[in-house]
N, C-alpha and C. Protein backbone atom coordinates (compact mmCIF):
# COMPACT_ATOMS: atom_id res chain seq x y z
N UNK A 1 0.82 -1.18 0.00
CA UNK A 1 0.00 0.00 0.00
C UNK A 1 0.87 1.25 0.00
N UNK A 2 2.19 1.28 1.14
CA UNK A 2 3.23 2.47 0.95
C UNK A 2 3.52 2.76 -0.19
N UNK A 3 4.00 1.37 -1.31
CA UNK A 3 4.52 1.54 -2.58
C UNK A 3 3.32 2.12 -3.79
N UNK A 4 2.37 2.01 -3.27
CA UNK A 4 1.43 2.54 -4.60
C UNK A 4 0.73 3.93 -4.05
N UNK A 5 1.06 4.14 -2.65
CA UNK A 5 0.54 5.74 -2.22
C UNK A 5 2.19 6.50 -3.21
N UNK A 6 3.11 6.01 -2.55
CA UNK A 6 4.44 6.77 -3.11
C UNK A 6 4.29 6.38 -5.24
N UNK A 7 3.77 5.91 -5.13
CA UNK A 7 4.28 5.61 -7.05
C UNK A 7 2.83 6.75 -7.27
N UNK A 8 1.74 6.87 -6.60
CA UNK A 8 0.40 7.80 -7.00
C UNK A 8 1.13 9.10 -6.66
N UNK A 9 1.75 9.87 -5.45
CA UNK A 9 2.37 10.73 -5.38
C UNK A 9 3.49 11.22 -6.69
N UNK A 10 3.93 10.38 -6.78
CA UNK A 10 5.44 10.51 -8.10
C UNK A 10 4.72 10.98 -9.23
N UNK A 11 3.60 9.89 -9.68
CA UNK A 11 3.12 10.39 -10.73
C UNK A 11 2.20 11.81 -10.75
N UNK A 12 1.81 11.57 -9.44
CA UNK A 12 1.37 13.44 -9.61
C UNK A 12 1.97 14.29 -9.53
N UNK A 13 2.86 14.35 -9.11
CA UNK A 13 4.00 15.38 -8.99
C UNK A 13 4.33 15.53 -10.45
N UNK A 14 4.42 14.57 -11.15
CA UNK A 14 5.03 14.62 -12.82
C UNK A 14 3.76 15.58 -13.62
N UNK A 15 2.67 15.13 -13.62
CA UNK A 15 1.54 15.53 -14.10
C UNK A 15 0.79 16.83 -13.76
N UNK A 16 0.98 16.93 -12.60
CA UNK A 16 0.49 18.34 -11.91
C UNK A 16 1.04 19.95 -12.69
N UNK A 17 2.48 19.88 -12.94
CA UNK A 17 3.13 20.70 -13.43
C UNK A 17 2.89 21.20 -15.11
N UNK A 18 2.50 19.75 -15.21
CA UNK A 18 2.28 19.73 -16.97
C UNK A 18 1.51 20.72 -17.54
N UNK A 19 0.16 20.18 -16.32
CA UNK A 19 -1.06 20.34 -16.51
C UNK A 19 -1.00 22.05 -16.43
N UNK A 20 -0.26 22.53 -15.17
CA UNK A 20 -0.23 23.81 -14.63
C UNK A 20 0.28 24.84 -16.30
N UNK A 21 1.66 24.16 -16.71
CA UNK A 21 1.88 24.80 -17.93
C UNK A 21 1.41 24.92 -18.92
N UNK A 22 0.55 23.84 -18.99
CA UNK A 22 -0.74 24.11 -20.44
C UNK A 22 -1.64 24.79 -20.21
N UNK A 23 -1.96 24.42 -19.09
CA UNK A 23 -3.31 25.76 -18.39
C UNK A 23 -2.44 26.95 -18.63
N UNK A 24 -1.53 27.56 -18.01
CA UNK A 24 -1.00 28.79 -18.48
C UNK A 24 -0.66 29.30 -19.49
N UNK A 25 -0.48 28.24 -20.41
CA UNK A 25 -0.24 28.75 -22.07
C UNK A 25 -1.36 29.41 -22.50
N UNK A 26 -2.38 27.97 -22.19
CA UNK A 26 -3.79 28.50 -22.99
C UNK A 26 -4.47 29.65 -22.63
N UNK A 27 -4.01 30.18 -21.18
CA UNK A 27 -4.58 30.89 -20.98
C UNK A 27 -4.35 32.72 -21.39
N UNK A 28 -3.05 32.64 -21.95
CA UNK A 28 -1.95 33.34 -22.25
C UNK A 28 -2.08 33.88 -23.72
N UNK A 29 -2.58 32.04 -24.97
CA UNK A 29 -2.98 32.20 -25.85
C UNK A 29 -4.49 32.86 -25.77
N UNK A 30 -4.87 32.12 -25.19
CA UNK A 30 -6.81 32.42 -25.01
C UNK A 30 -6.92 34.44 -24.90
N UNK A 31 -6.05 34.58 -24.06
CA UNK A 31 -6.07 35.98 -23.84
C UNK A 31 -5.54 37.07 -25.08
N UNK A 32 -4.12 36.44 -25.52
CA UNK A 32 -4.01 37.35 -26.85
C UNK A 32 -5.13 36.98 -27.79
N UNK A 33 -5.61 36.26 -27.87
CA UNK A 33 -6.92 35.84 -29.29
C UNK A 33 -7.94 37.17 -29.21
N UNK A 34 -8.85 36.94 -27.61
CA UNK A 34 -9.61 38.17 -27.34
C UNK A 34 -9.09 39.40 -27.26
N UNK A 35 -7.70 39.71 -27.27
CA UNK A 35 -7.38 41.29 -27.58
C UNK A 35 -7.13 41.74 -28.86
N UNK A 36 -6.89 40.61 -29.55
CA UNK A 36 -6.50 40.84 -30.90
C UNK A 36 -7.95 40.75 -31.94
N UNK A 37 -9.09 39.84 -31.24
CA UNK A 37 -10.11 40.08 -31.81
C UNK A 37 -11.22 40.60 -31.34
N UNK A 38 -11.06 41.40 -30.56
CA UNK A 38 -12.31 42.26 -29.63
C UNK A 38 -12.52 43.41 -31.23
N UNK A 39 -11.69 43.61 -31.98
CA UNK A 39 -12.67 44.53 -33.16
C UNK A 39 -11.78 45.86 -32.88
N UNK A 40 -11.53 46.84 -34.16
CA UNK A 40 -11.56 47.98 -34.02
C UNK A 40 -12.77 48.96 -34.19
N UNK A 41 -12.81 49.72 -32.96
CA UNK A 41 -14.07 50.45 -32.87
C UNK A 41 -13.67 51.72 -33.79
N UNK A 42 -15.05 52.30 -34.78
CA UNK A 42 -15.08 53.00 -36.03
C UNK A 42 -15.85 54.00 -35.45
N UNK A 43 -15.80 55.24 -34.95
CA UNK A 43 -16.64 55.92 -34.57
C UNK A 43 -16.56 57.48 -35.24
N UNK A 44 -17.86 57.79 -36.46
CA UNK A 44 -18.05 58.82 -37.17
C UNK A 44 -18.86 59.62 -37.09
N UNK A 45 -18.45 61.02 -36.80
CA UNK A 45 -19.55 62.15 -37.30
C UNK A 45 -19.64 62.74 -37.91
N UNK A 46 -20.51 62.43 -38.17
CA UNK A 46 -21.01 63.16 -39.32
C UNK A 46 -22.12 64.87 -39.06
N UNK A 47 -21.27 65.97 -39.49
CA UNK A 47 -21.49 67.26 -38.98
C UNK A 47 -22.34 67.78 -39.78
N UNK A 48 -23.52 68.43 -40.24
CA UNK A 48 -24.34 68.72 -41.15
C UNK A 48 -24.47 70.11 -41.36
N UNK A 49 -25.10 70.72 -42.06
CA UNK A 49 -25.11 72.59 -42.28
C UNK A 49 -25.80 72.73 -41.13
N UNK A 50 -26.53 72.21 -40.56
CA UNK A 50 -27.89 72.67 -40.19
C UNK A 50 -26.93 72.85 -38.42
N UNK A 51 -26.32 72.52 -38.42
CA UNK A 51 -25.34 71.97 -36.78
C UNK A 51 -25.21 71.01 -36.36
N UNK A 52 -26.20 70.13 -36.34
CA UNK A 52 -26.15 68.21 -35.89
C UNK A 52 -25.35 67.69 -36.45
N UNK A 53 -25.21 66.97 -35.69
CA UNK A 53 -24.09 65.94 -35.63
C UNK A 53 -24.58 64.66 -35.46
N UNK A 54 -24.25 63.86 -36.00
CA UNK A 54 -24.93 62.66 -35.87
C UNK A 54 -23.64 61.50 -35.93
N UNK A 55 -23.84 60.45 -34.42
CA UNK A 55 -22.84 59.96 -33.90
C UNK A 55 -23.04 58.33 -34.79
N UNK A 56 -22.16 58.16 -35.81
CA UNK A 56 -22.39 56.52 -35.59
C UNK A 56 -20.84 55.59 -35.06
N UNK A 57 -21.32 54.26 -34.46
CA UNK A 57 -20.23 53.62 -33.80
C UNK A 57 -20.25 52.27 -34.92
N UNK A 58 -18.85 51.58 -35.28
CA UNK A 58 -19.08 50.17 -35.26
C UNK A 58 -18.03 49.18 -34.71
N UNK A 59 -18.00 48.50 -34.49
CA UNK A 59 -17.02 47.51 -34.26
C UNK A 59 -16.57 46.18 -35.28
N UNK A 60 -15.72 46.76 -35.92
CA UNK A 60 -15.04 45.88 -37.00
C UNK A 60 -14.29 44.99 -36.47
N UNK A 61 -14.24 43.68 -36.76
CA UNK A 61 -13.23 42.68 -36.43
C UNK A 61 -12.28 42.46 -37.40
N UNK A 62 -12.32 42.64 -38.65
CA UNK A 62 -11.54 42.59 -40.05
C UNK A 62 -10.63 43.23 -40.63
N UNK A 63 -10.68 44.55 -40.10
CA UNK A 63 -10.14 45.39 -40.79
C UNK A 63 -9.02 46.50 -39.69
N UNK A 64 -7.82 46.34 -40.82
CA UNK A 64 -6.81 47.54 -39.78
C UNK A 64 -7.09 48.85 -39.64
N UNK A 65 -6.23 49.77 -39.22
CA UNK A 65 -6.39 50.85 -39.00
C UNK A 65 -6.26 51.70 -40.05
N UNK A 66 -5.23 50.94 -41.37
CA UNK A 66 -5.15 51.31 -42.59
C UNK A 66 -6.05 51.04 -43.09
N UNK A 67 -6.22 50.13 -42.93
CA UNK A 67 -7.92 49.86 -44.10
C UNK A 67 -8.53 51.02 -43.88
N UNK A 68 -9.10 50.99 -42.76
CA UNK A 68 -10.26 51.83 -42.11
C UNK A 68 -9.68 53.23 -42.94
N UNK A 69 -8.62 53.64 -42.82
CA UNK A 69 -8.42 55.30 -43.28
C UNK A 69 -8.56 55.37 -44.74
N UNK A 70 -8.41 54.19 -45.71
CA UNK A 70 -8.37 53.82 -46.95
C UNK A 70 -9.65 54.35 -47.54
N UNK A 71 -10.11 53.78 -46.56
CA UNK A 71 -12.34 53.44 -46.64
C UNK A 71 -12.64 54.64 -46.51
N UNK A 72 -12.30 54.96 -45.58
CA UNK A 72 -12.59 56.47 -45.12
C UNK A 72 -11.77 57.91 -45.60
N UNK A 73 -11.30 58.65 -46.90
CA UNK A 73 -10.13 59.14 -47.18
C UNK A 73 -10.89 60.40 -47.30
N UNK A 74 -11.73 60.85 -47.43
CA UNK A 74 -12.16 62.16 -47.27
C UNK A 74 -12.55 62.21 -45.64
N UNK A 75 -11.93 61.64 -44.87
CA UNK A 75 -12.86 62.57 -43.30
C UNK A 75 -11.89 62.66 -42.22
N UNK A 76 -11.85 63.34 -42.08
CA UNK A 76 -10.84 64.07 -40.76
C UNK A 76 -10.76 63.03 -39.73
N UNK A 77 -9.49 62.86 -39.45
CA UNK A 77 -9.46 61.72 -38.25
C UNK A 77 -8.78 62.74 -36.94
N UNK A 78 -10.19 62.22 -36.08
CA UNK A 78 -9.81 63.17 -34.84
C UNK A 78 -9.25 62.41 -33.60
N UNK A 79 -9.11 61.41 -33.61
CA UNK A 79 -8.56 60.74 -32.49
C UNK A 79 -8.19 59.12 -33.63
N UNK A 80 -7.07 58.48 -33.08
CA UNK A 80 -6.76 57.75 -33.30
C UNK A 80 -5.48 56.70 -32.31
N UNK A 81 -5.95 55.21 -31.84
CA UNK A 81 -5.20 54.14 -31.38
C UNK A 81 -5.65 53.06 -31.53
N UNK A 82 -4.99 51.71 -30.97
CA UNK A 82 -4.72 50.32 -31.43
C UNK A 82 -6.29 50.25 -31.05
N UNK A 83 -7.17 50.46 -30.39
CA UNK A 83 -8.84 49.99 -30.21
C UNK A 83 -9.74 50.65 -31.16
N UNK A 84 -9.29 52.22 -31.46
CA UNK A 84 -10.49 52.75 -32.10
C UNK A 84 -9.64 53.88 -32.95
N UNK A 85 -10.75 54.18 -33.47
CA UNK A 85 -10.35 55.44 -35.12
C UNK A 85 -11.67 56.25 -34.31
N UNK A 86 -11.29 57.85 -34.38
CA UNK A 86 -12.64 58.49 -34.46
C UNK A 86 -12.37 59.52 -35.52
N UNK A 87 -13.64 59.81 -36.49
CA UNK A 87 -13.11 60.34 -37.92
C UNK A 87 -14.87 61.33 -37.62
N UNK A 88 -14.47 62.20 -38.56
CA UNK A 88 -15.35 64.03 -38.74
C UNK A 88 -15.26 64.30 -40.11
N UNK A 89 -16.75 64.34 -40.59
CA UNK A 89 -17.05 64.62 -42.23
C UNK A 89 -17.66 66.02 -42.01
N UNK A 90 -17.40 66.73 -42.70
CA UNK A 90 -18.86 67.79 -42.88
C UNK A 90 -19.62 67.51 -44.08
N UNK A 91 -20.96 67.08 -43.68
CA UNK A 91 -21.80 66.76 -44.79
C UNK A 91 -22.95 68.78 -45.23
N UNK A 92 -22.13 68.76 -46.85
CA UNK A 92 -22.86 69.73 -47.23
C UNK A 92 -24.68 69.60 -47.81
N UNK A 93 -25.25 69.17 -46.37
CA UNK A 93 -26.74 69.03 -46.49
C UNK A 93 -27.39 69.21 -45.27
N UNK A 94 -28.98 68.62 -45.43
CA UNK A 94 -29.63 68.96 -44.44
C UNK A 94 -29.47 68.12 -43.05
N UNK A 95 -29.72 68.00 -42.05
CA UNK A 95 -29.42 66.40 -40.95
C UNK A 95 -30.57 65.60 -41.72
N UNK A 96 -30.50 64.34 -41.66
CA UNK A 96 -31.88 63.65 -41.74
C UNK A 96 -33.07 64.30 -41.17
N UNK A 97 -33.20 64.44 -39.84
CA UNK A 97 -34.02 65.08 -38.79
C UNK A 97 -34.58 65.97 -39.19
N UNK A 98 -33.90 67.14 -39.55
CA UNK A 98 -33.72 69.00 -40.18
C UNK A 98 -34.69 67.78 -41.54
N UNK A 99 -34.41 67.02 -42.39
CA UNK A 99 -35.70 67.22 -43.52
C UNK A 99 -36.46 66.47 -43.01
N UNK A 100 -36.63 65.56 -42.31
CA UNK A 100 -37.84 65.32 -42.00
C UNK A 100 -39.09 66.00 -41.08
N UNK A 101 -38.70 66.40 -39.72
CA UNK A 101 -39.19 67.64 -38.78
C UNK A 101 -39.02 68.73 -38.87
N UNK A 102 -37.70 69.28 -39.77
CA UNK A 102 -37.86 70.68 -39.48
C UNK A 102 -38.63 71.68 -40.12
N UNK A 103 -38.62 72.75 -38.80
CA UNK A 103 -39.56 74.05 -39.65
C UNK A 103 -38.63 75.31 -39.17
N UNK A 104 -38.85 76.56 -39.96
CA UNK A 104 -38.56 77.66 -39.75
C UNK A 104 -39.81 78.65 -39.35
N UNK A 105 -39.58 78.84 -38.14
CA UNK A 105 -40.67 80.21 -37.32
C UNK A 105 -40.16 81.13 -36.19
N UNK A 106 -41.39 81.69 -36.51
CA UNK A 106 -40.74 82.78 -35.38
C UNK A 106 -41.76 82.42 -34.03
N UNK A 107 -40.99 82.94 -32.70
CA UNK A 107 -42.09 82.90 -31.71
C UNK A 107 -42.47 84.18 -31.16
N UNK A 108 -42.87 84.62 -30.38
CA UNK A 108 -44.04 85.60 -30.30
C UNK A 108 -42.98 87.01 -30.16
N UNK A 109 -42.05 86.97 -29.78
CA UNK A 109 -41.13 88.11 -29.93
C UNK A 109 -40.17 88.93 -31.08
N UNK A 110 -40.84 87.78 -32.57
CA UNK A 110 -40.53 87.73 -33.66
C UNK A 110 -39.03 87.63 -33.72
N UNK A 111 -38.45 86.35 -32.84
CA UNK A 111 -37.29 85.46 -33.12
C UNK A 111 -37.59 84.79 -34.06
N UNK A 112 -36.24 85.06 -34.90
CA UNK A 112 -36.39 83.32 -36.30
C UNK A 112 -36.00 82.61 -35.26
N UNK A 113 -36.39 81.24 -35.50
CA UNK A 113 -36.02 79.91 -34.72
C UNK A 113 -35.95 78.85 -35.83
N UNK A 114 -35.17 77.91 -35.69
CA UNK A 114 -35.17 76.14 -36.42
C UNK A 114 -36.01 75.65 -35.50
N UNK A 115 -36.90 74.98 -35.87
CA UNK A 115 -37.52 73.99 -35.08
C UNK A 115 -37.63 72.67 -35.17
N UNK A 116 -37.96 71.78 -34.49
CA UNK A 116 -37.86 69.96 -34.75
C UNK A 116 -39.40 70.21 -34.25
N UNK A 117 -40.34 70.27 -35.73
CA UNK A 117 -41.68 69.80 -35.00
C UNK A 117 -41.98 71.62 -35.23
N UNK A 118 -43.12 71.36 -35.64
CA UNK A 118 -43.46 73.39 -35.83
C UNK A 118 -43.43 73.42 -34.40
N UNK A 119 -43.77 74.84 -34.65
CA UNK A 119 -43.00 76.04 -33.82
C UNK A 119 -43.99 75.90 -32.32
N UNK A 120 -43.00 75.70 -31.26
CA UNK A 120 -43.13 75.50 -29.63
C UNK A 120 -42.61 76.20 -28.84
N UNK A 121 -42.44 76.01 -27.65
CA UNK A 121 -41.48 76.51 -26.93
C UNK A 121 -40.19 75.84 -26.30
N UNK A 122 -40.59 74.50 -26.50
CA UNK A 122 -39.37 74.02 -26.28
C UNK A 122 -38.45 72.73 -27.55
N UNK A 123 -39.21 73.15 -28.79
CA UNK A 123 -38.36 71.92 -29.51
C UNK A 123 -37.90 73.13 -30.45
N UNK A 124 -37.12 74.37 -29.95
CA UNK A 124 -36.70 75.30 -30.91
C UNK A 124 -34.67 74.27 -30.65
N UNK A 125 -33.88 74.45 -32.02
CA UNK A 125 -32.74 74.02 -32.09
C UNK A 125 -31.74 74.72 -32.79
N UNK A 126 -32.37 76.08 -33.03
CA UNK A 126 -31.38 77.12 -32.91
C UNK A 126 -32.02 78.09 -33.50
N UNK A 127 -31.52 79.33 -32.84
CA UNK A 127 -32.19 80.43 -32.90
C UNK A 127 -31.32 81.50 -33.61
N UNK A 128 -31.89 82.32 -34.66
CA UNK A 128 -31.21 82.75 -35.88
C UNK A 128 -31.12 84.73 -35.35
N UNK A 129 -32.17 85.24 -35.85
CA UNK A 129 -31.95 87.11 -35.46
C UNK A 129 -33.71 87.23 -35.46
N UNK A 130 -33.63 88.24 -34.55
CA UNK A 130 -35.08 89.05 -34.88
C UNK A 130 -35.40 89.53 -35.88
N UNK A 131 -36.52 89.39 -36.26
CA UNK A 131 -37.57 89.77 -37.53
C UNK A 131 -38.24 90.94 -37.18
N UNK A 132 -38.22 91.99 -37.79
CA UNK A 132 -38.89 93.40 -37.79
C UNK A 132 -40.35 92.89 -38.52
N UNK A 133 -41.29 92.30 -37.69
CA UNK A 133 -42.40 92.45 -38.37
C UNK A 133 -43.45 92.80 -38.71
N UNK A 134 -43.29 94.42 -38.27
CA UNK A 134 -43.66 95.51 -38.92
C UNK A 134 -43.51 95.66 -40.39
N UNK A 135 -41.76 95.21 -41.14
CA UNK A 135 -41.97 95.24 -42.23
C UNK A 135 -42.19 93.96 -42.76
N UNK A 136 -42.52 93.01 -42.19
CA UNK A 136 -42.61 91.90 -42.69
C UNK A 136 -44.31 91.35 -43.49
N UNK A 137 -44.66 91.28 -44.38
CA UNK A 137 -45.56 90.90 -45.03
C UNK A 137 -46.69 89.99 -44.05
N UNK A 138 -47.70 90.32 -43.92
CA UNK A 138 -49.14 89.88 -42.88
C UNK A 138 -48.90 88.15 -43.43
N UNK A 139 -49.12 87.72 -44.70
CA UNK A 139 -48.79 86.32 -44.95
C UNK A 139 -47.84 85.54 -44.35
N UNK A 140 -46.68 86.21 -44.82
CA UNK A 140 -45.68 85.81 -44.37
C UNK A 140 -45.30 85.53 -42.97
N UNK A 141 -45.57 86.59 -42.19
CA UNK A 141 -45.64 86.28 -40.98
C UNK A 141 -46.76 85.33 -39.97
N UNK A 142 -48.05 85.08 -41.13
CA UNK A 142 -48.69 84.18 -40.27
C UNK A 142 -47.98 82.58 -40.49
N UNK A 143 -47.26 82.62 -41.46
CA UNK A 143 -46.82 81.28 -42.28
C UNK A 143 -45.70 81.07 -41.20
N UNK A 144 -44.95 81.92 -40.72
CA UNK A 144 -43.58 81.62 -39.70
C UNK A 144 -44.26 81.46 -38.82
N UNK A 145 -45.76 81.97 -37.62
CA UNK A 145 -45.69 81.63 -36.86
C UNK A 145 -46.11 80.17 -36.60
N UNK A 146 -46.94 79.75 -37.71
CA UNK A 146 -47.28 78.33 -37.66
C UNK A 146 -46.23 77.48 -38.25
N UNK A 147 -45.11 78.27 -38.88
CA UNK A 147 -44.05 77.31 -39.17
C UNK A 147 -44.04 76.84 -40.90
N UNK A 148 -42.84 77.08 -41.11
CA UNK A 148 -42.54 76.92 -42.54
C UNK A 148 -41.61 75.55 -43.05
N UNK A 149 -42.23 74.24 -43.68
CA UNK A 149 -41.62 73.33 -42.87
C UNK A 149 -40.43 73.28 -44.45
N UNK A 150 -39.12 73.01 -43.60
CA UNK A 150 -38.17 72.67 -44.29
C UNK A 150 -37.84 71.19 -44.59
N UNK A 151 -37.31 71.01 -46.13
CA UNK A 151 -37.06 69.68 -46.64
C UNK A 151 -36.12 69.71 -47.53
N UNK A 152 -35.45 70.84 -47.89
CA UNK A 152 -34.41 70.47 -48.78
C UNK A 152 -33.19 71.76 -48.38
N UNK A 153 -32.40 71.27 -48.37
CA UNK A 153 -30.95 72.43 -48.20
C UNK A 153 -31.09 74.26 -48.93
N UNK A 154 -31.49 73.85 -50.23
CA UNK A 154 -31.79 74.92 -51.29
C UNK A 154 -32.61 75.93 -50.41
N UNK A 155 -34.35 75.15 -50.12
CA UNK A 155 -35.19 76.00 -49.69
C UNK A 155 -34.75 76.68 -48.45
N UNK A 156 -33.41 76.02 -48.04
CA UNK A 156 -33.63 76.42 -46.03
C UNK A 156 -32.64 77.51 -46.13
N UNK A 157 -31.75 77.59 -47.04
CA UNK A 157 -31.15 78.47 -47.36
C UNK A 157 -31.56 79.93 -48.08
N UNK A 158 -32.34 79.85 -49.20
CA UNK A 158 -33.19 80.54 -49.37
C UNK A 158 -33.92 81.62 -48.46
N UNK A 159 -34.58 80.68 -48.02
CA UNK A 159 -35.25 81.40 -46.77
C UNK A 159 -34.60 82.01 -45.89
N UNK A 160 -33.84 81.91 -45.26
CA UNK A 160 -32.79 82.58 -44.69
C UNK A 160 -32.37 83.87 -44.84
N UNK A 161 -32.21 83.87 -46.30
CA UNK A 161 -31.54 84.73 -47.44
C UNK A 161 -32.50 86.05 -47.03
N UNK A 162 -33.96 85.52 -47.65
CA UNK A 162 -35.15 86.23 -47.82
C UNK A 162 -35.17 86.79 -46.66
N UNK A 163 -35.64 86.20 -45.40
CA UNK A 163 -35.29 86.51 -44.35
C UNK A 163 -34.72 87.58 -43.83
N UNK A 164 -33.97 87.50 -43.93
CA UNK A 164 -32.11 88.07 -42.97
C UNK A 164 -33.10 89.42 -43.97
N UNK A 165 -33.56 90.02 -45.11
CA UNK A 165 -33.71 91.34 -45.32
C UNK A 165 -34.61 91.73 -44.34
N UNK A 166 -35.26 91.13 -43.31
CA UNK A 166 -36.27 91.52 -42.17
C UNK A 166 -35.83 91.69 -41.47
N UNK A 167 -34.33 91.54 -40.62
CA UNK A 167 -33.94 91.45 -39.56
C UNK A 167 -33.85 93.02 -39.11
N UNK A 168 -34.23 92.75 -37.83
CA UNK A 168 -34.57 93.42 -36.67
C UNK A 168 -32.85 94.74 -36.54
N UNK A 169 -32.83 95.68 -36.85
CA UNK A 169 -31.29 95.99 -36.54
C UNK A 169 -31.11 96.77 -35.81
């Protein structure tokens, strides 16, 4: 019984160590795998006329940091390391948002305002100059206070244009 407790000891002693160094390899390998494939994070904004900014993120597993700038060769890279790229376009248009919700009005103090959603008091998203609307046309001014809804870059600019000859000075 001494001789087969001591020959079970021997052999664990041989085996124990083995075991310990493969466990530590794998775990060593296992660990560079997930750092090397956790993905480079792609994170772009995209800056619009209107002021928004619109944030998108992705996480690429495929592709280097060269690729990524390859793909991307018109947009400003504003931060850059081994996890992530962050890159800045200015897009010469409207936000998505700005054509789908927006309107141009004034509120009762004859402020121009942008609005998301006609004209409120609190979904105004930027506020432009006062309107003299005294000289401003009776139509016209009922059309801003209920809101003039914008959908294309051209018209929002335009208007503006037209505009700005009302301003308040």
């Amino acid at each position: 019984m001494k001789n087969f407790i001591l020959l079970f000891v021997c052999i664990l002693a041989l085996v124990v160590p083995a075991q310990t160094e493969t466990l530590a390899a794998y775990n060593k390998i296992n660990h560079h795998n997930r750092s090397t494939n956790k993905g480079l994070t792609i994170i772009l904004h995209k800056v619009y006329i209107n002021g928004e900014v619109i944030e998108e993120i992705y996480i690429n597993q495929h592709k280097t940091l060269d690729q990524v700038k390859k793909e991307f060769k018109g947009w400003k890279i504003i931060e850059e390391n081994d996890d992530q790229i962050v890159l800045m376009k200015k897009i010469k248009d409207l936000s998505p948002t700005l054509k789908s919700k927006g309107y141009l009005g004034i509120n009762s103090n004859g402020m121009l305002n942008l609005y998301i959603g006609t004209p409120s008091g609190n979904n105004i998203i930027e506020s432009f100059f006062q309107i003299d609307t005294d000289k401003l046309e009776v139509n016209k001014q009922k059309e801003l206070e209920k809101g003039i809804k914008i959908s294309t870059k051209n018209h929002y600019k335009h208007l503006l244009h037209y505009l700005k000859e009302y301003e308040r000075k």
